[in-house]
Protein backbone atom coordinates (compact mmCIF):
# COMPACT_ATOMS: atom_id res chain seq x y z
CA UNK A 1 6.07 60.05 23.37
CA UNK A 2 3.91 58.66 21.04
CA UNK A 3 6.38 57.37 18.84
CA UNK A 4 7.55 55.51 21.73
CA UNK A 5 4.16 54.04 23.12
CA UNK A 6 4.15 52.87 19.16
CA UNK A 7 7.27 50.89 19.53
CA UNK A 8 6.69 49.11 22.62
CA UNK A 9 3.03 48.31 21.14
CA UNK A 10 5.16 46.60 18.38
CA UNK A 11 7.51 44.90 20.71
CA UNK A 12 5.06 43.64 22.50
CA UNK A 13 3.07 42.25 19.90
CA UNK A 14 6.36 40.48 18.15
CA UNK A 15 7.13 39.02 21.65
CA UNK A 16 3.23 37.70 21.29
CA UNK A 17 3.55 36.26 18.05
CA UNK A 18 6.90 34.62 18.46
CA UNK A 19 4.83 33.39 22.00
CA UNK A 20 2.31 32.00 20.50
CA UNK A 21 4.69 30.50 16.84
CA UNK A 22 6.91 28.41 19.34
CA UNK A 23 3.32 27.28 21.40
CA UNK A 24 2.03 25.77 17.69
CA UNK A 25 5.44 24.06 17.07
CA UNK A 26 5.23 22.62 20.76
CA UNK A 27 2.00 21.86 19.67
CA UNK A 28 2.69 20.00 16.42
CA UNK A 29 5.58 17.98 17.99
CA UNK A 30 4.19 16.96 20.53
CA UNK A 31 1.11 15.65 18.01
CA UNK A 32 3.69 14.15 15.56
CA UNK A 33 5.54 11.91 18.33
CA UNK A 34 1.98 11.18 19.52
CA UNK A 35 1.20 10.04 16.23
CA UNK A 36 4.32 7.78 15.86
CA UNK A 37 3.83 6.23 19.38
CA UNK A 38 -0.16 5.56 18.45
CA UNK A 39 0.81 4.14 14.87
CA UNK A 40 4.35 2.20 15.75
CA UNK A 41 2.24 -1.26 17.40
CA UNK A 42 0.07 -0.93 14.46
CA UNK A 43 3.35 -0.90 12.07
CA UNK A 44 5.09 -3.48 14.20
CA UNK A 45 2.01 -5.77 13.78
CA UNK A 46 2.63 -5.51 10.19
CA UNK A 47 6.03 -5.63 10.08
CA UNK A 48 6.07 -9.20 12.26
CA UNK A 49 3.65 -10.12 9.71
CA UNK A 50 6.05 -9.82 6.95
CA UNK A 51 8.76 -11.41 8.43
CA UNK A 52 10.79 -14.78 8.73
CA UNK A 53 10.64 -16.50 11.75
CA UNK A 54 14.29 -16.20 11.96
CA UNK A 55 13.47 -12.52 11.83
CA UNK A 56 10.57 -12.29 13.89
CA UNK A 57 12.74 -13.91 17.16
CA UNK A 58 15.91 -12.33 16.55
CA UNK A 59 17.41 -10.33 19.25
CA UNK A 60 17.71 -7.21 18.97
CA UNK A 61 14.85 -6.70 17.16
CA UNK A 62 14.57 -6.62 13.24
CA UNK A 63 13.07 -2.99 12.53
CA UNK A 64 12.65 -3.72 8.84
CA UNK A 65 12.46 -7.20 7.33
CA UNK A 66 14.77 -8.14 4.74
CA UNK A 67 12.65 -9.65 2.89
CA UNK A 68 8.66 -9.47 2.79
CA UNK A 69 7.27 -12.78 3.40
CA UNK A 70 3.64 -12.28 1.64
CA UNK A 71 3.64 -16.08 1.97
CA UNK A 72 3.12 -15.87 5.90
CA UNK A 73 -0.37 -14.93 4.75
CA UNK A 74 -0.93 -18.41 2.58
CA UNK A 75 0.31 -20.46 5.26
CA UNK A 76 -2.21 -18.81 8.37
CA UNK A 77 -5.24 -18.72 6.06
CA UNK A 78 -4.46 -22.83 5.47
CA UNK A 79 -3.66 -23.45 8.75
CA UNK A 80 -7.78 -22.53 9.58
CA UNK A 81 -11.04 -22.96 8.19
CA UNK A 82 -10.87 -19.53 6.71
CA UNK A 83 -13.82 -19.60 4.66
CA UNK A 84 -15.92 -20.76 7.21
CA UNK A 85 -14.99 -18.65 9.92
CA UNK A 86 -15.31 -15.88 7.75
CA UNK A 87 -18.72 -16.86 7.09
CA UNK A 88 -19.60 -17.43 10.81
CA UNK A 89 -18.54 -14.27 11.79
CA UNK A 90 -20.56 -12.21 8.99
CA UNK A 91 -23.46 -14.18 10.12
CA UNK A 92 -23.36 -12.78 13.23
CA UNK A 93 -22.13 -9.44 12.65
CA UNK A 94 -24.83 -8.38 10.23
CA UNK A 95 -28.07 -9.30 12.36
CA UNK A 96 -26.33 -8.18 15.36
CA UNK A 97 -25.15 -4.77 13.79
CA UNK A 98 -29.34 -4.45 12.35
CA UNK A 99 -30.13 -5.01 15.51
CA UNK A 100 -28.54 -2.65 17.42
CA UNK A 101 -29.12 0.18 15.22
CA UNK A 102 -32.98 -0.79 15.15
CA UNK A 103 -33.57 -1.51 19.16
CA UNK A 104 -31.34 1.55 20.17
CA UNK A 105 -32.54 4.00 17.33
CA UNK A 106 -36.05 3.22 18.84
CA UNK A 107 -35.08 3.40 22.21
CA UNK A 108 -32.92 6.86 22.03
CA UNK A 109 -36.56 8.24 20.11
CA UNK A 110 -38.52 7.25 22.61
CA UNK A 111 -36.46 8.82 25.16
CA UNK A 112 -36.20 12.15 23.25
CA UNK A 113 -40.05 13.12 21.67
CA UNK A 114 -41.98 10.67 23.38
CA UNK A 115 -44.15 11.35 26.98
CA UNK A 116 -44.79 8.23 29.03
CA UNK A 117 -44.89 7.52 32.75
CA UNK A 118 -41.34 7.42 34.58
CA UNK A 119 -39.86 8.37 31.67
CA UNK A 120 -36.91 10.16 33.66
CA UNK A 121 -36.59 7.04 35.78
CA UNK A 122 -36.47 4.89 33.21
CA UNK A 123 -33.88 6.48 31.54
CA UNK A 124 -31.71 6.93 34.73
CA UNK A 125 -32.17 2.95 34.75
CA UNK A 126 -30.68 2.63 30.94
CA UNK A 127 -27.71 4.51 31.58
CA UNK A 128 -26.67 2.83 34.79
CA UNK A 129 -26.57 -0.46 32.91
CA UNK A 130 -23.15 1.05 31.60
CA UNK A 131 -21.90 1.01 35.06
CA UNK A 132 -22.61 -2.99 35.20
CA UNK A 133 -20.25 -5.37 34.27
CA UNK A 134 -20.68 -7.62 31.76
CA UNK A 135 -19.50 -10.51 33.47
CA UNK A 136 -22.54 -10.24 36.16
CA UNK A 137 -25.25 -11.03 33.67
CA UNK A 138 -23.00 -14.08 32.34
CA UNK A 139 -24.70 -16.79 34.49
CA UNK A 140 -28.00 -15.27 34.40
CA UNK A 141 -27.64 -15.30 30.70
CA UNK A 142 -26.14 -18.29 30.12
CA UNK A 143 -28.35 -20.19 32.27
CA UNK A 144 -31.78 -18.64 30.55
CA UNK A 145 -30.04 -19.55 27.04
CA UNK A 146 -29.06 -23.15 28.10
CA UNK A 147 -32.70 -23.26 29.37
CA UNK A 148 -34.16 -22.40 25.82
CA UNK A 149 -31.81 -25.02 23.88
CA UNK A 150 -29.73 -22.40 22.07
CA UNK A 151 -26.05 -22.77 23.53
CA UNK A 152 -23.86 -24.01 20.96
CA UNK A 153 -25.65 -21.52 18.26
CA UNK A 154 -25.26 -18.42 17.04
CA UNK A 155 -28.60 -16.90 18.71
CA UNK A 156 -27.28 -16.09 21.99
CA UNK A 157 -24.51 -13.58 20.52
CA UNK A 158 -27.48 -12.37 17.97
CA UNK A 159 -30.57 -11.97 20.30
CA UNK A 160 -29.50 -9.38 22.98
CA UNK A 161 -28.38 -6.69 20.24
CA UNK A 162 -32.41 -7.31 19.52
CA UNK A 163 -33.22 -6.30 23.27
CA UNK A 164 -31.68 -3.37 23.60
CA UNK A 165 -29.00 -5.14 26.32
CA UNK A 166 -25.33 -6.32 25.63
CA UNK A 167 -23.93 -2.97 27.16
CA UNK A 168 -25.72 -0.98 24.48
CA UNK A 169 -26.72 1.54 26.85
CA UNK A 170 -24.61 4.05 25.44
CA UNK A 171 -25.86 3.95 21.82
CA UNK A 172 -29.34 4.88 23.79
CA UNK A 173 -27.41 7.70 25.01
CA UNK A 174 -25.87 9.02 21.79
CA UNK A 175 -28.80 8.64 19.63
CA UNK A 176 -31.26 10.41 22.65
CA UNK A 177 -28.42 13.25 22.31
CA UNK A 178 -29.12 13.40 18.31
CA UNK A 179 -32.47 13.20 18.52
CA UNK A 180 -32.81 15.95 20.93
CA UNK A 181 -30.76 18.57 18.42
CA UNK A 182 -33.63 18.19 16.18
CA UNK A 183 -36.27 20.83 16.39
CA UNK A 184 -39.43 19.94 17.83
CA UNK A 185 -41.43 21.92 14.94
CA UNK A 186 -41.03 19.54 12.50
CA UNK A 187 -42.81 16.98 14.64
CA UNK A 188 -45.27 18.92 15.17
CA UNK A 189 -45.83 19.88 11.64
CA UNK A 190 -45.54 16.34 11.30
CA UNK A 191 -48.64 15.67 13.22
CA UNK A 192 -50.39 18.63 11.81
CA UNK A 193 -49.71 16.93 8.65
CA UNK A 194 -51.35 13.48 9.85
CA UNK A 195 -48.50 11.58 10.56
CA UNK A 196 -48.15 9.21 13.41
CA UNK A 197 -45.54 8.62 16.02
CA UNK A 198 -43.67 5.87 14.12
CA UNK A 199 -44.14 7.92 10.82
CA UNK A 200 -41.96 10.84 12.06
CA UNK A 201 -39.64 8.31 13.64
CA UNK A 202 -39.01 6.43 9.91
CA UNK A 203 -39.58 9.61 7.33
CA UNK A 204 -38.19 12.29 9.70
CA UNK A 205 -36.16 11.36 12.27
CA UNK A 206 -34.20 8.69 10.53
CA UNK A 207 -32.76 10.72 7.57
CA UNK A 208 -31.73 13.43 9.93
CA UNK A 209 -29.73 11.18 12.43
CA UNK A 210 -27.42 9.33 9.61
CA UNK A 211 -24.38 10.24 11.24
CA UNK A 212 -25.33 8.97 14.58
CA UNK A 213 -26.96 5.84 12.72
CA UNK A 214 -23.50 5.03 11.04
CA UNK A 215 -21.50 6.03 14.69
CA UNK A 216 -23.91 3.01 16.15
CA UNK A 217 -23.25 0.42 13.46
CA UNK A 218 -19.51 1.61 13.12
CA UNK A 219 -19.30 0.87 17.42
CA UNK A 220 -21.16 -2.39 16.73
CA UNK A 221 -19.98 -3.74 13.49
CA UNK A 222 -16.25 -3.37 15.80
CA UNK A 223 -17.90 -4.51 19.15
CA UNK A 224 -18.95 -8.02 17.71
CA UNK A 225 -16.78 -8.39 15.08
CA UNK A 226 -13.74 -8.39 18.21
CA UNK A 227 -15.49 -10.52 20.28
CA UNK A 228 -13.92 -13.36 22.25
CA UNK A 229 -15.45 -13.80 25.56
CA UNK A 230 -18.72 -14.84 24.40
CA UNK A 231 -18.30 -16.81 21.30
CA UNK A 232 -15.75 -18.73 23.51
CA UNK A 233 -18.76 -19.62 25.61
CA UNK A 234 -21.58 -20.38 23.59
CA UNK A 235 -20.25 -21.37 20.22
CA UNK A 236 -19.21 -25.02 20.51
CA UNK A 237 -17.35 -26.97 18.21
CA UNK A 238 -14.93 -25.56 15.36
CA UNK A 239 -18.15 -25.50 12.48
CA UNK A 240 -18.91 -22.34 14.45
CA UNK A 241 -15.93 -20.75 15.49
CA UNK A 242 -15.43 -17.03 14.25
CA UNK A 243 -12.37 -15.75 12.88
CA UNK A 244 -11.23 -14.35 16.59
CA UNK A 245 -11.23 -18.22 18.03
CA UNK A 246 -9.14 -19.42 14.68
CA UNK A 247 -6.70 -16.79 15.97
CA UNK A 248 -7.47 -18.37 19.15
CA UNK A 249 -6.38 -21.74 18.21
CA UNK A 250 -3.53 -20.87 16.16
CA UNK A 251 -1.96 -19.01 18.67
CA UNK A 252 -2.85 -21.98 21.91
CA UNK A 253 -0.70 -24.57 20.00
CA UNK A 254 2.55 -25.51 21.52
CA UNK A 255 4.96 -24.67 18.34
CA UNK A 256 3.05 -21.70 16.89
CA UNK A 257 4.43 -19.93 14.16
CA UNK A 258 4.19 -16.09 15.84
CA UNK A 259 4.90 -14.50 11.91
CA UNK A 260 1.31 -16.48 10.77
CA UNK A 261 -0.28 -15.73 13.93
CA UNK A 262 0.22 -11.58 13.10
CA UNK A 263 -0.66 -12.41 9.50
CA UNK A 264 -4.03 -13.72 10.42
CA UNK A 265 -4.44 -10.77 13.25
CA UNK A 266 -3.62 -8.28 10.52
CA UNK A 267 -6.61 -10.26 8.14
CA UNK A 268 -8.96 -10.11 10.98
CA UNK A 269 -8.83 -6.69 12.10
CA UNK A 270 -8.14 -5.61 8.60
CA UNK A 271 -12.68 -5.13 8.39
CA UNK A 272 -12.21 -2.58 11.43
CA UNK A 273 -9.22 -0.54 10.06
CA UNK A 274 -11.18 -0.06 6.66
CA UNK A 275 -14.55 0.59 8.18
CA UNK A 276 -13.25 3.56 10.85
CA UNK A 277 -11.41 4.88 8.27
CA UNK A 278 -14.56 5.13 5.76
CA UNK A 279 -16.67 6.23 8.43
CA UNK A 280 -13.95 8.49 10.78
CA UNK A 281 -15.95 11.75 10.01
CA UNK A 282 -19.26 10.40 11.29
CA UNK A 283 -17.73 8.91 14.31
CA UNK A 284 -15.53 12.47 15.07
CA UNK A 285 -18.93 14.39 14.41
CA UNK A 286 -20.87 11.87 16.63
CA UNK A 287 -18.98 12.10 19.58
CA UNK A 288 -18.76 15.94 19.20
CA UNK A 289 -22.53 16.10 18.97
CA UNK A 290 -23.46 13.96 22.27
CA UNK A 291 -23.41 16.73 24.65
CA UNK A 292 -24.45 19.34 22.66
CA UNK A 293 -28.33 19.30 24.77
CA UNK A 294 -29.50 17.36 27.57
């Protein structure tokens, strides 16, 4: 009898295994043709970079190019102001990444360890900016920064990342969430200590939160590097277009050559790619973190 009960333990825990072998391989199929569909428009924007033009409108389709034409590269680089839009677009990038991290890192502090009237409210308020459309505050905006002289600069894309505003309302969020996954004691040992508010906030607080801190760059650095809507507003003039309007005017001619116009998209997206690779962990371990206490 036992002998028995033994064997059908055994079947039943082959029939388990062989259950749960065939649920991994399901498992790492289904992950490897999810790979291939995520990666294939990033490999066909490569591959109609590399191509003739020939190539690039023959029907059906050219999977691989005969022939890799590096000089589609040359030719979209001269056909813009490279340099300069290069330049334009770092110049905004940089202040408006700084201040991001700066205005929400203060912000999501505030929120966390500090005690001030409404603070609930005024938190509720934050976070329901993220329901708001962009395209509401446009005219407001637009007529406040038309008011002050500064349409046709680079301050309008630059000052709101100083504010605290520009949809940011989620870095708030994540770096509250970070922030609140700290222990309390070592503020308080903190003040014990002598240290002020803004103290803990720079010697404390700061070195703990890196990976949130690089998360909120990594989102802005992309944000504003990508941006179209608004530089097509307020910058006037081609001395201050960014690299995403000389992609812009390439593409809006009425012959353009589609194989430069992927070779430029694959330059100008080429800062993103590198940057979420460097910083993948942080962003995986920062999204994994905001819910962890509320």
């Amino acid at each position: 009898m036992r002998g028995e009960l033994a064997t059908a333990n055994e079947v039943g825990y082959d029939r388990m295994m062989n259950r749960s072998r065939n649920i991994n391989r399901l498992l790492v199929l289904g992950t490897f043709i999810l790979g291939i569909v995520v990666f294939f428009p990033l490999y066909w924007l490569l591959r109609s970079s590399l191509v003739s033009k020939p190539e690039f409108l023959a029907r059906p389709p050219v999977l691989f190019p005969e022939a890799l034409m590096f000089s589609n590269y040359v030719k979209a680089v001269g056909r813009v102001n490279f340099t300069l839009q290069l330049w334009n677009s770092i110049s905004i990038v940089v202040p408006y990444v700084v201040g991001n991290v700066i205005t929400t890192s203060f912000a999501g502090y505030s929120f966390a360890r500090l005690r001030f009237p409404l603070k609930r409210i005024w938190f509720t308020l934050v976070i329901s900016t993220m329901m708001l459309p962009s395209a509401v505050t446009l005219l407001p905006q637009y007529t406040m920064f038309s008011a002050f002289h500064l349409v046709g600069t680079k301050w309008p894309l630059i000052i709101p990342a100083f504010f605290c505003s520009g949809g940011n309302a989620y870095f708030v969020f994540l770096l509250r969430q970070f922030f609140l996954t700290i222990p309390k004691e070592l503020d308080e040992a903190a003040c014990i200590d002598g240290a002020g508010c803004f103290r803990v906030y720079y010697q404390i607080m700061l070195p703990l939160i890196k990976p949130a801190l690089i998360v909120v760059a990594l989102f802005s650095f992309i944000n504003c590097w990508n941006e179209f809507f608004y530089t097509l507003i307020y910058l006037q003039g081609e001395k201050m277009y960014t690299l995403t309007l000389g992609l812009y005017m390439i593409n809006s001619l009425k012959i353009p050559n589609y194989e430069q116009v992927m070779a430029l998209t694959v330059l100008v997206a080429l800062p993103c790619l590198i940057l979420f690779l460097i910083g993948n962990k942080y962003f995986v371990r920062g999204i994994s973190l905001t819910g962890i206490k509320g």
